[in-house]
Protein backbone atom coordinates (compact mmCIF):
# COMPACT_ATOMS: atom_id res chain seq x y z
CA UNK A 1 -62.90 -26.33 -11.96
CA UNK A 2 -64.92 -29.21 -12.56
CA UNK A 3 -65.69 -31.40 -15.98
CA UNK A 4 -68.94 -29.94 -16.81
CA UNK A 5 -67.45 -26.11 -16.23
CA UNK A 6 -64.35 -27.36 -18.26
CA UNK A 7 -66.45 -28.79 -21.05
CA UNK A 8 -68.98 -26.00 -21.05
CA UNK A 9 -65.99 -23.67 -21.49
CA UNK A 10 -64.64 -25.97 -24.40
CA UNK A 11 -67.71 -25.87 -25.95
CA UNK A 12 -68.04 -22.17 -25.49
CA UNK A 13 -64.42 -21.07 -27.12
CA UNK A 14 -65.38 -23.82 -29.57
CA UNK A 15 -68.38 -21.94 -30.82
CA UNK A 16 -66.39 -18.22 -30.44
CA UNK A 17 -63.68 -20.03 -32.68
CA UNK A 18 -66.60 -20.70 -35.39
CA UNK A 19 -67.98 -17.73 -35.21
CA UNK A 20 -64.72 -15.78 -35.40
CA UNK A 21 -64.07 -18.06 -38.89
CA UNK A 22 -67.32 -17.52 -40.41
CA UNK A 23 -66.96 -13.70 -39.73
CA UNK A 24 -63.19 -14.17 -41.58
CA UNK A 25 -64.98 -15.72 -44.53
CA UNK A 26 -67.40 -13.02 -45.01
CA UNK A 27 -65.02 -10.41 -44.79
CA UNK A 28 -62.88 -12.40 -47.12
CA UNK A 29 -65.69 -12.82 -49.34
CA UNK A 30 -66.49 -9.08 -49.46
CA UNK A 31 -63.42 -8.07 -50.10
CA UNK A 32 -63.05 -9.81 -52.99
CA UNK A 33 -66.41 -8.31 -54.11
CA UNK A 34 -65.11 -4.71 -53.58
CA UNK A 35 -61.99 -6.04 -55.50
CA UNK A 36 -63.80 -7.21 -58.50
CA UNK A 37 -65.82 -4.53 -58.57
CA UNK A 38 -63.12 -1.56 -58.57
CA UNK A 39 -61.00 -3.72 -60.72
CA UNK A 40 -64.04 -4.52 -62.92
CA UNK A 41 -64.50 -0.21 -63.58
CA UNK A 42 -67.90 -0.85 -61.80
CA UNK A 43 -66.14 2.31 -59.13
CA UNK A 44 -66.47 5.05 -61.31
CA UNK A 45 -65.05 8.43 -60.59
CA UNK A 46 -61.93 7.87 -58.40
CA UNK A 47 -58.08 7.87 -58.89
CA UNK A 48 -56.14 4.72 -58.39
């Protein structure tokens, strides 16, 4: 393999890795939302 495939492939796993965070964080992020809003009473009509 040479440098530039290496670094290309870096680079590539690099960006996967940020993209793989970023999609964490919004999941994170709506979760919460759901969270506040069942916890809030905003979810009407279910059992807990």
């Amino acid at each position: 393999m040479s440098i530039s495939e290496r670094t290309a492939r870096e680079e590539s796993l690099a960006a996967l890795g940020a993209a793989l965070a970023q999609a964490q964080r919004e999941l994170a992020s709506l979760a919460a939302r759901e969270r506040a809003a069942w916890t809030s009473g905003a979810v009407r009509g279910y059992a807990c």
